[in-house]
Structure formats: structure tokens, C-alpha cells
Protein backbone atom coordinates (compact mmCIF):
# COMPACT_ATOMS: atom_id res chain seq x y z
CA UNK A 1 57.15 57.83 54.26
CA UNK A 2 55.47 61.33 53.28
CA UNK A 3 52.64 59.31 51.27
CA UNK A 4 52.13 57.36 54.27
CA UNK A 5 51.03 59.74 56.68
CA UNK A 6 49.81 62.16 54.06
CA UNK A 7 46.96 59.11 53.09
CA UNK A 8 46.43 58.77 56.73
CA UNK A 9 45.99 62.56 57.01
CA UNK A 10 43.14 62.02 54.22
CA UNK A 11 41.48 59.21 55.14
CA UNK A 12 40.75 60.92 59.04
CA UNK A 13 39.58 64.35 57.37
CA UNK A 14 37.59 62.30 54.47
CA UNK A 15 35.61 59.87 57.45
CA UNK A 16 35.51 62.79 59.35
CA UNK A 17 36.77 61.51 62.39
CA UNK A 18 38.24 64.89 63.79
CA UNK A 19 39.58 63.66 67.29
CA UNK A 20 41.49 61.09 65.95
CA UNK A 21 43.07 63.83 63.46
CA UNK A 22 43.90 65.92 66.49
CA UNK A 23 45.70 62.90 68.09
CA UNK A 24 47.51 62.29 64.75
CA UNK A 25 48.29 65.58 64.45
CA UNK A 26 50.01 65.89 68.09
CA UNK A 27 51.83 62.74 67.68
CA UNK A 28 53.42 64.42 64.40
CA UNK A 29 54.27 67.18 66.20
CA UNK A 30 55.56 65.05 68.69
CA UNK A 31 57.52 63.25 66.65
CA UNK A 32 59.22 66.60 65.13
CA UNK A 33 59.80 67.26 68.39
CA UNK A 34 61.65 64.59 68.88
CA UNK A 35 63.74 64.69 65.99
CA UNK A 36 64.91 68.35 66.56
CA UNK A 37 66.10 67.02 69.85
CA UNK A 38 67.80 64.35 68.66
CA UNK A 39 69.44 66.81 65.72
CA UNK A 40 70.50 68.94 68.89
CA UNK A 41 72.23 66.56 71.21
CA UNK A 42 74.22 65.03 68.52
CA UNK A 43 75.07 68.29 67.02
CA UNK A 44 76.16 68.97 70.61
CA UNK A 45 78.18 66.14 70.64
CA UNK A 46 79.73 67.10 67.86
CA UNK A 47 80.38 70.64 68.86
CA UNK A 48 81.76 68.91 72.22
CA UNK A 49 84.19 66.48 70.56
CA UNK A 50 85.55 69.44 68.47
CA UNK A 51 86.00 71.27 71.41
CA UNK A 52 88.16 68.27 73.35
CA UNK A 53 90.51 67.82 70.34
CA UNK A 54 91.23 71.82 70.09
CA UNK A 55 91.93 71.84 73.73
CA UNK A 56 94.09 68.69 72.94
CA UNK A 57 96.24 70.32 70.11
CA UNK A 58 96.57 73.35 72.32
CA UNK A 59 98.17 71.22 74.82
CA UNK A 60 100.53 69.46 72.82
CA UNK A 61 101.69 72.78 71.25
CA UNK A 62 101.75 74.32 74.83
CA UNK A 63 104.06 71.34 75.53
CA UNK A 64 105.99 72.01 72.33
CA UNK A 65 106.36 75.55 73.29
CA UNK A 66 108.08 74.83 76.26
CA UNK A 67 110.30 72.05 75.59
CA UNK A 68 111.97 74.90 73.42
CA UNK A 69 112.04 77.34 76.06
CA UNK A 70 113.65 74.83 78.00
CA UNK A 71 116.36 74.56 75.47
CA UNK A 72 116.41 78.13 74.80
CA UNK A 73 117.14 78.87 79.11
CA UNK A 74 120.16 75.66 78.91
CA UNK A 75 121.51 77.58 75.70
CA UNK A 76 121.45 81.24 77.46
CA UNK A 77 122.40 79.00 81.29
CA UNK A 78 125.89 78.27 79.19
CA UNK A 79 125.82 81.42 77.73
CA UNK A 80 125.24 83.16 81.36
CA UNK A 81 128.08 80.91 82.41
CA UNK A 82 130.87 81.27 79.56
CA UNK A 83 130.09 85.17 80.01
CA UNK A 84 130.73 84.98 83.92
CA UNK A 85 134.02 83.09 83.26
CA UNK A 86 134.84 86.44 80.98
CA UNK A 87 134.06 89.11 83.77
CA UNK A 88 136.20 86.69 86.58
CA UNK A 89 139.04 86.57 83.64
CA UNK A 90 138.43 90.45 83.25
CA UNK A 91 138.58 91.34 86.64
CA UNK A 92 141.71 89.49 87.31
CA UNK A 93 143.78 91.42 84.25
CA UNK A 94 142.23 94.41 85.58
CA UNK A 95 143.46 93.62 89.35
CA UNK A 96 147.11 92.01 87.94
CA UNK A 97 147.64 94.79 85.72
CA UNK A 98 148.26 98.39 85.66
CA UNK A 99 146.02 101.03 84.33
CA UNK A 100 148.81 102.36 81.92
CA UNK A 101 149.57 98.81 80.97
CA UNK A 102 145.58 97.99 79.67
CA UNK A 103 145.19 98.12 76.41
CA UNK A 104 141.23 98.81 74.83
CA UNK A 105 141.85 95.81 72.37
CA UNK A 106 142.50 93.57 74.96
CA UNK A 107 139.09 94.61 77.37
CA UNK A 108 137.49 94.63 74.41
CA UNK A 109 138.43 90.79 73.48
CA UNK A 110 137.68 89.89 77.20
CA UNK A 111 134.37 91.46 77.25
CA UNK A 112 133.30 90.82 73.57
CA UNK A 113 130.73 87.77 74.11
CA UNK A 114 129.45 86.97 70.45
CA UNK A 115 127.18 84.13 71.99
CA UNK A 116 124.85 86.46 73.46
CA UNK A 117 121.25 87.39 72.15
CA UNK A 118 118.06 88.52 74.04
CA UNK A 119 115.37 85.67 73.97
CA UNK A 120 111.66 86.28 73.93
CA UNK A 121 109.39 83.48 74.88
CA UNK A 122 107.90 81.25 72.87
CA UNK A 123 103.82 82.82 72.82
CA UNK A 124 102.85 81.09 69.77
CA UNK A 125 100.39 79.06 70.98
CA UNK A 126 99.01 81.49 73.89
CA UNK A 127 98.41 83.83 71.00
CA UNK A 128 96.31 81.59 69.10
CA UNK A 129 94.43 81.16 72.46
CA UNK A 130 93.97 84.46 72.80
CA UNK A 131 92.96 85.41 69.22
CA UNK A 132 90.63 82.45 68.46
CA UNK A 133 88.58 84.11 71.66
CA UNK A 134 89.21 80.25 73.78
């Protein structure tokens, strides 16, 4: 393609025909032109397309994120539960008891709750947000 409009080039500059050079020589230019916008708007595309399917796997692992926070708050909801059971069942010796008669080993067992842990949320995926600069 290069010989092509290289012998074309040649031929107007050998007959001299300068005008018709010119108007080659914008339609070349033209035709660059052209190209580079063509190279742009699919590169844009491209960039575009990326773009959706980040934003897609972001929202599935958003979605992710919080299905186990949801099962995290039912674990500490029965946790929250089984330890208000223990204060009701520690109250009650308190109240049916007397103070000489309570032993530490036995307000210990009812207010010992081995299930409980602090929970932090689940920011994996807000972190990645925030660190890839999205």
C-alpha cells in the first residue's frame, strides 16, 4: 500500500502538477486523521468496557461482602440472645439468693459467655475501592 501512494507521490512531483500534489497531500493527511480517530474511539471503547466489568466485580464482591455480614449479625443476634438469657438467669440467683450464700465460681459460670467475639466489618472490597483511586 506504501508503494502505491509513494509512486503516486512521484509521478505528481515528476509531471509537475503541484495542485494536484497539494490535494493528495491533504487527503493523506486526511486520511491519518481519520485513522487516529478511529484508533481513539475504539481504544475508548475498550477503556469503557474495562471500566463496566471492574464496576461489575466490585459489585458482586460488595454483594459477597455483605451476605457475610449478614451471617456474621445472625451469629452475634444468637449470641446477643444466649448472653441475655445468662444476665435474666444471673439476676434471678442474685435476687433468690443471699449475698453470703453466692459463691464467685458460680457468677463466674453464669456470666462466662465463651461465644462472644467483637466483629469488624467486612471492608475488603471498599478498600480496594479506595486504594485503586475508583
Amino acid at each position: 500500500m506504501l508503494k502505491f501512494f509513494r509512486k503516486i507521490r512521484q509521478k505528481l512531483l515528476t509531471e509537475k502538477r503541484f495542485n494536484k500534489y497539494l490535494i493528495y497531500g491533504i487527503g493523506e493527511i486526511i486520511l491519518v486523521v481519520f485513522g487516529i480517530l478511529i484508533a481513539l474511539s475504539i481504544n475508548n471503547w475498550n477503556e469503557q468496557r474495562k471500566q463496566t466489568a471492574q464496576i461489575a466485580k466490585y459489585a458482586k464482591s460488595f454483594v459477597q461482602d455483605l451476605e457475610k455480614d449478614i451471617a456474621m449479625m445472625d451469629t452475634i443476634n444468637n449470641t446477643a440472645k444466649k448472653i441475655s438469657i445468662r444476665i435474666d438467669s444471673l439476676a434471678n440467683y442474685i435476687r433468690n439468693s443471699k449475698i453470703e450464700d453466692i459463691s464467685n465460681l458460680d457468677v463466674i459460670c453464669l456470666t462466662w459467655v465463651r461465644l462472644y467475639r467483637p466483629y469488624s466489618w467486612n471492608r475488603a472490597t471498599l478498600e480496594e475501592i479506595k486504594n485503586s483511586g475508583s
